[in-house]
Protein backbone atom coordinates (compact mmCIF):
# COMPACT_ATOMS: atom_id res chain seq x y z
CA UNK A 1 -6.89 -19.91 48.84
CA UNK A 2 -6.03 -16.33 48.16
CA UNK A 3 -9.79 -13.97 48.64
CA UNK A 4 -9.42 -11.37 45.71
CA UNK A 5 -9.35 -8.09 46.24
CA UNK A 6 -12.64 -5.90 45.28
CA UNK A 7 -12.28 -3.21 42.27
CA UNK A 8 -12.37 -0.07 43.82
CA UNK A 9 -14.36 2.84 42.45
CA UNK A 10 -13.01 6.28 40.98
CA UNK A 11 -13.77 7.85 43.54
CA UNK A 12 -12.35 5.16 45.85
CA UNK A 13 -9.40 5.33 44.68
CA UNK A 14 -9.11 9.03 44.17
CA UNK A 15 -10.04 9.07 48.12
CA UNK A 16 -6.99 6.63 48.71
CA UNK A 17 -4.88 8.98 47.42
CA UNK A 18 -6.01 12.32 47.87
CA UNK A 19 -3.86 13.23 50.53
CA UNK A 20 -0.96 13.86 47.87
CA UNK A 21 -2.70 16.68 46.98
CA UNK A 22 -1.45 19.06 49.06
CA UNK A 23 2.00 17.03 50.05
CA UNK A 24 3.06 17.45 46.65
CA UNK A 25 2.03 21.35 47.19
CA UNK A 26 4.16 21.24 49.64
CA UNK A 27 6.89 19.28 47.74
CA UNK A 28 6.65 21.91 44.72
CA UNK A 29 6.77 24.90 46.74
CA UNK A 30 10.48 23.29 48.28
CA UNK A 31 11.42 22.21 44.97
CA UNK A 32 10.86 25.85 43.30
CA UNK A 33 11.17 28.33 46.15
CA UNK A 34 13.85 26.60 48.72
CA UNK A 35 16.89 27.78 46.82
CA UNK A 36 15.28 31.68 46.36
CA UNK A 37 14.69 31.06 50.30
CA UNK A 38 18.50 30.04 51.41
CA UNK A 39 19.93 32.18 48.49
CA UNK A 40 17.44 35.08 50.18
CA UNK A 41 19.06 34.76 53.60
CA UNK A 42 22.79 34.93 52.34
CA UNK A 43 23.35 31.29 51.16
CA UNK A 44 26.65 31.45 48.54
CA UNK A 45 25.61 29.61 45.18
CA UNK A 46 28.12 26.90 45.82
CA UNK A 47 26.72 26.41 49.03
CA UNK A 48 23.40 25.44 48.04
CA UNK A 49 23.55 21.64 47.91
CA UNK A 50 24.62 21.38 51.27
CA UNK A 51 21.63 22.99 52.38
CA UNK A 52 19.27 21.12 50.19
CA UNK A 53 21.13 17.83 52.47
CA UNK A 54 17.90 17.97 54.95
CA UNK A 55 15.75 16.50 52.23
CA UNK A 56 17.47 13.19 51.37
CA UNK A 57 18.91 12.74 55.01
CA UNK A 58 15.18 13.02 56.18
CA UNK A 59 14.59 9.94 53.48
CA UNK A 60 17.50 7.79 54.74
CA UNK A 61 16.58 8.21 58.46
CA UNK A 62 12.70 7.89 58.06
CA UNK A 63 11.60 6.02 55.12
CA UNK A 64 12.49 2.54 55.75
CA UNK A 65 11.85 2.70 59.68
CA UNK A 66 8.45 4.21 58.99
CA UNK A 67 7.81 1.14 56.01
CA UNK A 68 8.59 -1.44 58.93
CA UNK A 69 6.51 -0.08 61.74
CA UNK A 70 3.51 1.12 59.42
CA UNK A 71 3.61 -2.80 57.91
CA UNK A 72 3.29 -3.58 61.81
CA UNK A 73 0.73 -0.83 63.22
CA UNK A 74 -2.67 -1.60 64.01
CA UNK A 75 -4.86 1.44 65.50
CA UNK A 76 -8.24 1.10 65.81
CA UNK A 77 -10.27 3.53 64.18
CA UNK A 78 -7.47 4.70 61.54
CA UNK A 79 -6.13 1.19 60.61
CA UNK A 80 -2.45 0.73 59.34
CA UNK A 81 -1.41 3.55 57.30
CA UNK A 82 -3.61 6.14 58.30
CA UNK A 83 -1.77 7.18 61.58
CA UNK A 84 1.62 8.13 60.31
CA UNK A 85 -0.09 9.86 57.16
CA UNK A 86 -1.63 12.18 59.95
CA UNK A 87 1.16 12.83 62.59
CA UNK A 88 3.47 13.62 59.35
CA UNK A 89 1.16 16.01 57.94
CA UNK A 90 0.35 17.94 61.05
CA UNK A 91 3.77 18.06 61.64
CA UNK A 92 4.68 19.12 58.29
CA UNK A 93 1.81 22.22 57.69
CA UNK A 94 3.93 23.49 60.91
CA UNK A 95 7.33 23.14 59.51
CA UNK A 96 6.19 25.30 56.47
CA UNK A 97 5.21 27.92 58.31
CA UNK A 98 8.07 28.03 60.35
CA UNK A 99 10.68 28.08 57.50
CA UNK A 100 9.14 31.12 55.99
CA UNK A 101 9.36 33.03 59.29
CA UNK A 102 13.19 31.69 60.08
CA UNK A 103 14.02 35.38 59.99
CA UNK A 104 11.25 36.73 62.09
CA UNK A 105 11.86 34.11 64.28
CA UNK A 106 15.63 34.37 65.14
CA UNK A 107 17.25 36.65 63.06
CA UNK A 108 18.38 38.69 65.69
CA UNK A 109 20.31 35.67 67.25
CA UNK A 110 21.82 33.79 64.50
CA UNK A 111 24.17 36.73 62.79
CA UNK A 112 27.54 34.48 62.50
CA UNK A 113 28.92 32.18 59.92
CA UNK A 114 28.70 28.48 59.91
CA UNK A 115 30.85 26.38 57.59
CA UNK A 116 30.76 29.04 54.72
CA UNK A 117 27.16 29.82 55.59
CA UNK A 118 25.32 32.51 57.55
CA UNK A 119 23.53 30.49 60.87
CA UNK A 120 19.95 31.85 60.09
CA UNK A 121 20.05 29.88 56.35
CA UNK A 122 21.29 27.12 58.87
CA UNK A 123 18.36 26.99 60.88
CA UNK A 124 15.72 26.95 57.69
CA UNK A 125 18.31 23.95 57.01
CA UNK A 126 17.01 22.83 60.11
CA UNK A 127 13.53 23.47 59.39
CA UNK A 128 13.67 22.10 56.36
CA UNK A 129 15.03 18.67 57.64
CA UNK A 130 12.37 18.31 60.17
CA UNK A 131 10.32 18.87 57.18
CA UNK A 132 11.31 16.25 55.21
CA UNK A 133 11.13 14.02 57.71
CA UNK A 134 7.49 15.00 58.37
CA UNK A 135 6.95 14.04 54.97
CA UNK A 136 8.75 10.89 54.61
CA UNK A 137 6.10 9.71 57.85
CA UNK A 138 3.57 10.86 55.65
CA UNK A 139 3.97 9.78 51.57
CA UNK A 140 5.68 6.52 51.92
CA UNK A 141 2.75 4.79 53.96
CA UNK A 142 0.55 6.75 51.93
CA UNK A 143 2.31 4.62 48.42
CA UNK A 144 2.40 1.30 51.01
CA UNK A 145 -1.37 1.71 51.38
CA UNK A 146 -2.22 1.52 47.42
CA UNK A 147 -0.17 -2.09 47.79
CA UNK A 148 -2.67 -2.86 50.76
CA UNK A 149 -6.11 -1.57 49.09
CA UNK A 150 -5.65 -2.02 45.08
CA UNK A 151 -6.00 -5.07 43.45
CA UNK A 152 -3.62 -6.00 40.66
CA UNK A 153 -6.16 -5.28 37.91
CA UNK A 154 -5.91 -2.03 39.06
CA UNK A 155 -2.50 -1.52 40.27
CA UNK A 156 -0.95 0.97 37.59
CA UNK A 157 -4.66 2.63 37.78
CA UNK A 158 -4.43 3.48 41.37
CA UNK A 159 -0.78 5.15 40.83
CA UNK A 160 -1.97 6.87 37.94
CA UNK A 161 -4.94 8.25 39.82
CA UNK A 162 -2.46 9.27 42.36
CA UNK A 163 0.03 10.68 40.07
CA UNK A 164 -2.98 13.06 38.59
CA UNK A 165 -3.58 14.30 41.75
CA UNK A 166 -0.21 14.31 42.53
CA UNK A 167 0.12 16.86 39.77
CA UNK A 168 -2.68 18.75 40.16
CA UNK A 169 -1.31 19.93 43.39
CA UNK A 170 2.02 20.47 41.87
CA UNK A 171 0.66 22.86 39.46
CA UNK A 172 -1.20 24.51 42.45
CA UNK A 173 2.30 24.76 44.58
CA UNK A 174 4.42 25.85 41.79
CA UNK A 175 1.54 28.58 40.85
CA UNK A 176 0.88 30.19 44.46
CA UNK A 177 3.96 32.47 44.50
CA UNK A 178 3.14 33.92 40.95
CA UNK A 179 -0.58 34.09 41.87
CA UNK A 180 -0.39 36.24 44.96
CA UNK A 181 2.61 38.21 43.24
CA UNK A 182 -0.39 39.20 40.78
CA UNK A 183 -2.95 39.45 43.13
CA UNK A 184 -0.46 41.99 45.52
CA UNK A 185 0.48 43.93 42.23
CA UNK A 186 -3.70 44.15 41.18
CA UNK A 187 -4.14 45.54 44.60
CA UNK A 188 -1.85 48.17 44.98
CA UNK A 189 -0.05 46.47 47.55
CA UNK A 190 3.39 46.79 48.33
CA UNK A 191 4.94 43.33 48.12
CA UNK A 192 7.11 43.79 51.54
CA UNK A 193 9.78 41.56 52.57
CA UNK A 194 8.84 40.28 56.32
CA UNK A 195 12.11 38.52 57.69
CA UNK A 196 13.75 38.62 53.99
CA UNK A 197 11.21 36.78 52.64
CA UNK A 198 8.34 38.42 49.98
CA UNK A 199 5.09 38.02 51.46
CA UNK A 200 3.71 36.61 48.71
CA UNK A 201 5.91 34.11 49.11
CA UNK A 202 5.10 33.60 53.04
CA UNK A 203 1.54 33.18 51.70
CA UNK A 204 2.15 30.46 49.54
CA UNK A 205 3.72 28.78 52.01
CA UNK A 206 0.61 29.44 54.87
CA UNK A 207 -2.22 28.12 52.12
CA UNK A 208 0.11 25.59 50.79
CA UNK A 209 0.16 24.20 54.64
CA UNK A 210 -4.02 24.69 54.92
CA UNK A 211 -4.13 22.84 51.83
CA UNK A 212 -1.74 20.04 53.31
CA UNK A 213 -3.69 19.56 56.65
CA UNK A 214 -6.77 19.45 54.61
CA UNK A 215 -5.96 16.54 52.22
CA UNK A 216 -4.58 14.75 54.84
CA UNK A 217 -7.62 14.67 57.17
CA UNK A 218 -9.87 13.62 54.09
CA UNK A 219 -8.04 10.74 52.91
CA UNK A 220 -7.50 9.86 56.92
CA UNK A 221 -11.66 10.08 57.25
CA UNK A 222 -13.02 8.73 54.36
CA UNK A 223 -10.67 5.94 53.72
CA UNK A 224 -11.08 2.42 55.55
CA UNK A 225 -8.44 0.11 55.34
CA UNK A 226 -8.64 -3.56 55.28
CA UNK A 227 -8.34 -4.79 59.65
CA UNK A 228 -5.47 -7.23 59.79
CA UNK A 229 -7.90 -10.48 59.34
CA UNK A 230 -9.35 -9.46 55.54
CA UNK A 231 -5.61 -7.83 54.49
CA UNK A 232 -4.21 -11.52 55.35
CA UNK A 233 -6.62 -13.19 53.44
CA UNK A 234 -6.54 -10.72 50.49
CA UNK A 235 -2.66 -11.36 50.63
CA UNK A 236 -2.74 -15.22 50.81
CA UNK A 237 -1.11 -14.97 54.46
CA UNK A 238 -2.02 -15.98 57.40
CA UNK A 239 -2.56 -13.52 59.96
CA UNK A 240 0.01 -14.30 62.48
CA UNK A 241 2.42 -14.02 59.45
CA UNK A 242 1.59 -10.74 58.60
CA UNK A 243 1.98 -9.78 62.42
CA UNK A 244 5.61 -11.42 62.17
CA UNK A 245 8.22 -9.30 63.10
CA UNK A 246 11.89 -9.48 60.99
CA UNK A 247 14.83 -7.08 61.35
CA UNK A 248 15.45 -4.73 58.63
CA UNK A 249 18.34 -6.19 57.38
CA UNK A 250 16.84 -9.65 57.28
CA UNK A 251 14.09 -7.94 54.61
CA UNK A 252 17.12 -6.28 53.36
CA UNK A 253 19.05 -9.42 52.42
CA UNK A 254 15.64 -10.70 50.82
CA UNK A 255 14.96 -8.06 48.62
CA UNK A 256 13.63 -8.65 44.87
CA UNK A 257 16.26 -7.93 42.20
CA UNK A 258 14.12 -5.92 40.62
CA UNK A 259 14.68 -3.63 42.84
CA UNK A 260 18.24 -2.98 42.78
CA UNK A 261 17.93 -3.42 38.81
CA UNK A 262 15.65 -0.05 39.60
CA UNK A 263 18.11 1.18 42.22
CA UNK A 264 20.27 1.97 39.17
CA UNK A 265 17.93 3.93 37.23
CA UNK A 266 16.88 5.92 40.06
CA UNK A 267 20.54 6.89 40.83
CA UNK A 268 21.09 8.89 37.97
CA UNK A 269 17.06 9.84 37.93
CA UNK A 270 17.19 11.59 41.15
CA UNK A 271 20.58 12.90 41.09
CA UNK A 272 19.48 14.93 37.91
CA UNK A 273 15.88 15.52 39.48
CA UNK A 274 18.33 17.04 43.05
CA UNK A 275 20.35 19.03 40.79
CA UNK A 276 17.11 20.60 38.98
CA UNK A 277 15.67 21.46 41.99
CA UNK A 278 19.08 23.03 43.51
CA UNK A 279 20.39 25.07 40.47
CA UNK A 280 17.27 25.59 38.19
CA UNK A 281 15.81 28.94 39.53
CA UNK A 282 19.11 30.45 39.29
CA UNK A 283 19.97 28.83 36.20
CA UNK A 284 16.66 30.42 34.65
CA UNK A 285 17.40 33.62 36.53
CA UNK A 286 21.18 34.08 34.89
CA UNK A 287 19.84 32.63 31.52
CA UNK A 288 16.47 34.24 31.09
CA UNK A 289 16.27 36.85 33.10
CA UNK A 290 19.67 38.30 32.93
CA UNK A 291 20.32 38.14 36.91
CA UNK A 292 24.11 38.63 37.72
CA UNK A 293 26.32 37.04 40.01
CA UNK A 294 27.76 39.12 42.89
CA UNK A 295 30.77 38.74 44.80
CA UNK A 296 29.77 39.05 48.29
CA UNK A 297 32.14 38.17 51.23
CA UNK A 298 34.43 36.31 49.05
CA UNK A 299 31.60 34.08 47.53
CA UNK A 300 29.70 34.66 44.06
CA UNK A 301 25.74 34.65 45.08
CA UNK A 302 22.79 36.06 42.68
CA UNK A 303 21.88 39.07 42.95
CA UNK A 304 18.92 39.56 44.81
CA UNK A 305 18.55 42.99 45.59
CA UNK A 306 15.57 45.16 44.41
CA UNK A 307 17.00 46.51 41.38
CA UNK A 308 17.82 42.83 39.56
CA UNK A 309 15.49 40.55 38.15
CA UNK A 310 15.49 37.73 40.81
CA UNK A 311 12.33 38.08 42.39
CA UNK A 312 10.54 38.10 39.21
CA UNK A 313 12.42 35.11 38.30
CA UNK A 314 11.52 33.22 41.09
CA UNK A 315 7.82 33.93 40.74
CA UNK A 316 8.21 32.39 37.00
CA UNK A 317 9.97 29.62 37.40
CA UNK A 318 7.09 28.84 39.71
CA UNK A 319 5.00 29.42 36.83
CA UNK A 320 7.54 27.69 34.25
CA UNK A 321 7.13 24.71 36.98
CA UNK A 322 3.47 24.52 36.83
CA UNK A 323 3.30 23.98 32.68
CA UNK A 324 6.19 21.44 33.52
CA UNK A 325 3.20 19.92 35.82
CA UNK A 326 0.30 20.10 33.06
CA UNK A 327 2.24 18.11 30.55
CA UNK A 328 3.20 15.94 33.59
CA UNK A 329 -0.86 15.81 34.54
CA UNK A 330 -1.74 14.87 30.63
CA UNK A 331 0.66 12.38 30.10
CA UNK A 332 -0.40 10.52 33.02
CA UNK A 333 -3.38 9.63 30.93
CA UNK A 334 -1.37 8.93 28.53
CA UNK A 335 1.32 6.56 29.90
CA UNK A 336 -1.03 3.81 30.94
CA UNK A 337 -2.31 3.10 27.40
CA UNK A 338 1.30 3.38 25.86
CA UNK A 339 2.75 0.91 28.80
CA UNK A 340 -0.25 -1.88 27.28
CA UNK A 341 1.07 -1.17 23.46
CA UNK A 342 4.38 -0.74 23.74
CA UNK A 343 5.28 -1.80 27.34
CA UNK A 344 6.56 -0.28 30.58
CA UNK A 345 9.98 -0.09 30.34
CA UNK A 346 9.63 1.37 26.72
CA UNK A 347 7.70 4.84 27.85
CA UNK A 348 9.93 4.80 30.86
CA UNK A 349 12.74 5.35 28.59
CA UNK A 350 11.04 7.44 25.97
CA UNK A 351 9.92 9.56 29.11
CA UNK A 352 13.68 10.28 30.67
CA UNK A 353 14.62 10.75 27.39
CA UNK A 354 12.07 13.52 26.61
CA UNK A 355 13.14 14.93 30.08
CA UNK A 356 16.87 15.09 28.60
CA UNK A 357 16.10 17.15 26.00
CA UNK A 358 14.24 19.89 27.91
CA UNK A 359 16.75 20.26 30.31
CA UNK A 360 19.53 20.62 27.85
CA UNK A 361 17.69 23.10 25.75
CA UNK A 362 17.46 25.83 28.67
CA UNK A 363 20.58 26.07 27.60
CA UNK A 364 19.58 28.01 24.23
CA UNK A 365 16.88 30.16 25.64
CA UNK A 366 18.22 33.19 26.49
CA UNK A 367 16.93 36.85 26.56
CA UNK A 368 20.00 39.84 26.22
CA UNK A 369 18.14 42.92 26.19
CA UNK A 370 16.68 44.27 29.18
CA UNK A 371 14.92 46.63 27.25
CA UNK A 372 12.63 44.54 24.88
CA UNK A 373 10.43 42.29 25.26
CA UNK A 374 11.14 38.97 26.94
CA UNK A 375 10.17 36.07 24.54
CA UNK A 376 12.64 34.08 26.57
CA UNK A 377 10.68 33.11 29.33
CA UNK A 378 7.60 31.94 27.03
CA UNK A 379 10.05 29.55 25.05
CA UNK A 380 11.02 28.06 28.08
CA UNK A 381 7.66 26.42 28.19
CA UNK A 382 9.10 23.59 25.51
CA UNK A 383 11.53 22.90 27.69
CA UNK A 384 9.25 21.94 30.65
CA UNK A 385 7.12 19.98 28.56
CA UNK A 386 10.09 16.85 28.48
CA UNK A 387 10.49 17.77 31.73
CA UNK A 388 6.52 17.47 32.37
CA UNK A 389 6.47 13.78 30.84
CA UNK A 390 9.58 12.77 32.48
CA UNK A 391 8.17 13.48 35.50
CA UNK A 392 5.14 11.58 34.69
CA UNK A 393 6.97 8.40 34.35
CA UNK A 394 9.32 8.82 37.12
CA UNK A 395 6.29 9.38 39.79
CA UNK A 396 4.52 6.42 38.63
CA UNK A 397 5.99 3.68 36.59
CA UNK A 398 8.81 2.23 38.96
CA UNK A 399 6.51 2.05 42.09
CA UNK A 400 4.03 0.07 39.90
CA UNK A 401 6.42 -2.37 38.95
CA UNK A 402 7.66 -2.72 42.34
CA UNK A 403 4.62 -2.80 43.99
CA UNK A 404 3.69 -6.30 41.45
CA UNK A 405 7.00 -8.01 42.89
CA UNK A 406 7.57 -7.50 46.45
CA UNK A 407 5.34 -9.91 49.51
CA UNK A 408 1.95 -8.22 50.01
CA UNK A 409 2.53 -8.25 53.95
CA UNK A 410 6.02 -6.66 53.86
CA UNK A 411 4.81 -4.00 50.85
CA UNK A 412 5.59 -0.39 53.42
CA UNK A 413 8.92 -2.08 54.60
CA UNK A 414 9.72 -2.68 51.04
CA UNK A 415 8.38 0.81 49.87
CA UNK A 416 10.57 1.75 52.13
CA UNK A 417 13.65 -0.02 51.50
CA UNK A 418 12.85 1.03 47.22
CA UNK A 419 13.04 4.79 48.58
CA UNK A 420 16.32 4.48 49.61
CA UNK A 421 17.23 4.69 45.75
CA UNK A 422 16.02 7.91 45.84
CA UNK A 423 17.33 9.72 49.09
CA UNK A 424 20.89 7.75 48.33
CA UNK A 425 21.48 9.50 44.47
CA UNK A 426 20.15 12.93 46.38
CA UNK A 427 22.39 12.74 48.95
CA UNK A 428 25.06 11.65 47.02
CA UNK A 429 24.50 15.48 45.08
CA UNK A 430 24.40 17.06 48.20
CA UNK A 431 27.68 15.93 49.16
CA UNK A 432 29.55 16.65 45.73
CA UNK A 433 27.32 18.99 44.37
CA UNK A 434 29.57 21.58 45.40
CA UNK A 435 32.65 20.05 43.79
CA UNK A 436 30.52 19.43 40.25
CA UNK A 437 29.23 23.31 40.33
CA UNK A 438 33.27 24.18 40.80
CA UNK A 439 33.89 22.11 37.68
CA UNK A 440 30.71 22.99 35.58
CA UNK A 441 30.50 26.76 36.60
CA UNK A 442 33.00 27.34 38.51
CA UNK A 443 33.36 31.57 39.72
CA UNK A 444 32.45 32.75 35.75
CA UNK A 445 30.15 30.60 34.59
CA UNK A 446 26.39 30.07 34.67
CA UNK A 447 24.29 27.81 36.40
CA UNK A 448 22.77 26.92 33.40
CA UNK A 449 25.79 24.90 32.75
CA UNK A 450 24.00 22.52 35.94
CA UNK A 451 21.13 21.80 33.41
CA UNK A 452 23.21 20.39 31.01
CA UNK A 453 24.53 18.30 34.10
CA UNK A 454 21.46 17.05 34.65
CA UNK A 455 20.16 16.39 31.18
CA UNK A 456 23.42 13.67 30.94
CA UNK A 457 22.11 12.35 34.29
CA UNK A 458 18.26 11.51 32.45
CA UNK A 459 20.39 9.95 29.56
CA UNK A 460 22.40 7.63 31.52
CA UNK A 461 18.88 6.79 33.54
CA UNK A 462 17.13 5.97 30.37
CA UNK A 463 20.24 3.46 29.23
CA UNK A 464 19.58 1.73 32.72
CA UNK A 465 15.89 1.10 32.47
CA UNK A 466 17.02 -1.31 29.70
CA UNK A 467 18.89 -3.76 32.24
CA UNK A 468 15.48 -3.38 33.82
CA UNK A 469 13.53 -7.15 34.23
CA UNK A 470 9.85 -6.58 34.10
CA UNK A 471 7.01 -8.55 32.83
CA UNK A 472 4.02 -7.33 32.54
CA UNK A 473 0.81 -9.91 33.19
CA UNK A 474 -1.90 -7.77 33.53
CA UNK A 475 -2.94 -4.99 31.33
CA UNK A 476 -2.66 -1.64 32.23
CA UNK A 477 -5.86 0.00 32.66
CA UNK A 478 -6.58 3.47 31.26
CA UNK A 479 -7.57 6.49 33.54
């Protein structure tokens, strides 16, 4: 017979998952400033996917390898999970620094060309896949270990916690740049470029990393997860069965459909989500801020010198990023009481949707005079707010359903084998996202046109939820 599962406390399960907290950080400081980084060290516009390839090829080669041997770990005194949470954030607060300093660090080496690109935006490639990957070891047994620890009363309340806090520090990371921009400007300071990079930027990137090592070692010391004996009996397994080891593509072959069904909708989700995070800033920079394209070396690349408008750009799309974060933070409230009324599938659709819409309207929001006063950049708050509850959805509702269907003692192989729909799609942009920004902006256009792109991706997403088979058993409850 099956032992339930205790309800966990608030504060138990905002301990479980408090760690995201400064990975996302992390995550939203990538997601807003790595483009303004490459594009900062000479990257060419149509170059920019490739770069961004790190990311998703960190996924592919980590995720599922890191579900298998975290569903197989046993350490004593950290348990399952716990271990790979810590290596991967230790190793990823160094990897930020690092990427900010690329410059500093060999700048004086790496002065040639590689594949279209100039080597030193190479090696924060570099430094940005080892990143990733630092990451991946990280987040993924971090979702496996809300399978482990949470009940199914509480299942969507656990991810819901998570995606609050998961927000909160998105807000935080998409804010630092614009904060210490402020802060330099209050204090007189001159905002000096160390290695090409601002160093406000730079340090974003250093407290974004303190903030990183520090969520990681509280959810690593104050959480205690279940020792092999109590998960096996909370999982109605025995425990030499949840010791059995199977080869990947024996799990593979047993998959739940409702995976692949999901597979689908994360395809187009995270190739629009890839694309966002790629072509946004400068989309917002051309659109808003009236930042030019430059032919440079044969290549058209935004204009970053001091006389344009990209820095200041860059600082607000950070702060356009955290609203887009604060309507993602409410709604995460929200979405658990909506799911119970009207069902998941039916606010994951109404949520992609909603994304759609925001993206698409960047399109309108433009500012022509230099001179007056920019309105522009305060109407591209609306936008951000489909944006915000699409991302809501996205960060929550597919891992809960998932996390109901897949075998309790295989749930970080599984989590890791479900991630796979999301470094696939991404790579997948990386690859042709050159070839798309030919055809959508080619040498005279504007990136904006990229939004527009990616607005049709959330549309086709939303369609694909509908071929979507989940039943839901047990209510949803609210945060």
């Amino acid at each position: 017979m099956t032992k339930q599962k205790p309800n966990l406390t608030f504060w138990q399960l905002w301990n479980l998952s408090f760690a995201y907290l400064g990975i996302q950080i992390g995550y939203s400081l990538q997601g807003t400033q790595m483009s303004g980084i490459f594009t900062a060290l000479g990257a060419p516009d149509q170059n920019l996917a490739i770069l961004w390839l790190g990311g998703p090829l960190a996924g592919l080669l980590v995720q599922p390898i890191i579900g298998l041997f975290s569903d197989k770990t046993w350490i004593k005194g950290l348990g399952r999970r716990i271990p790979f949470l810590l290596a991967g954030g230790i190793l990823a607060a160094l990897m930020m620094v690092l990427i900010v300093n690329t410059k500093v660090l060999a700048g004086n080496f790496l002065t040639g060309i590689l594949w279209g690109v100039p080597t030193i935006a190479v090696l924060a490639a570099v430094f940005f896949l080892l990143k990733d990957c630092a990451f991946n070891v990280s987040m993924h047994p971090l979702r496996a270990l809300q399978g482990d620890m949470v009940n199914e009363e509480q299942r969507n309340k656990g991810f819901g916690i998570q995606n609050v806090l998961l927000n909160i520090g998105a807000i935080i990371g998409f804010a630092l740049p614009f904060m210490f921009t402020s802060a330099i400007d209050w204090l007189g300071w001159e905002n000096a470029k160390i290695g090409g990079i601002e160093m406000s930027l730079s340090m974003s990137y250093y407290v974004g990393a303190a903030i990183l090592l520090l969520g990681v070692l509280w959810t690593t010391f104050r959480v205690k997860e279940y020792p092999s004996k109590e998960f096996a009996e909370y999982n109605g397994i025995t425990e030499e069965a949840s010791k059995k080891k199977e080869s990947f593509w024996t799990i593979l072959k047993t998959t739940p459909t409702v995976m692949f069904q999901l597979a689908i909708v994360q395809f187009f989700t995270w190739m629009a989500l890839f694309c966002i995070w790629t072509y946004g800033l400068n989309a917002v920079a051309e659109n808003v801020f009236g930042v030019q394209r430059v032919l440079v070396d044969g290549n058209m690349v935004m204009d970053t010198s001091s006389g344009s408008n990209f820095n200041e750009a860059r600082n607000w799309w950070g702060v356009a990023n955290a609203v887009m974060a604060l309507f993602a933070l409410a709604f995460s409230f929200l979405w658990p009481a909506l799911a119970n009324k009207f069902g998941r599938k039916s606010v994951y659709s109404f949520g992609l949707l909603m994304g759609a819409i925001g993206l698409v309207s960047i399109f309108f929001i433009r500012h022509s005079d230099p001179n007056a006063f920019n309105s522009a950049k305060y109407i591209l708050f609306f936008s951000m707010a489909g944006w915000g509850i699409a991302t809501a959805v996205i960060n929550a509702i597919p891992f809960a359903i998932v996390c109901a269907k897949v075998p309790k003692e295989k749930m970080g192989v599984y989590m890791g084998v479900f991630n796979l729909s999301i470094v696939i799609p991404q790579i997948a942009f990386s690859l042709g996202g050159g070839l798309l920004f030919k055809l959508a902006v080619g040498d005279s256009g504007s990136n904006v046109m990229m939004m527009i792109v990616a607005g049709i991706l959330f549309v086709l997403a939303a369609i694909a939820v509908v071929f979507v088979k989940d039943k839901d058993v047990v209510a949803t409850p609210s945060l």
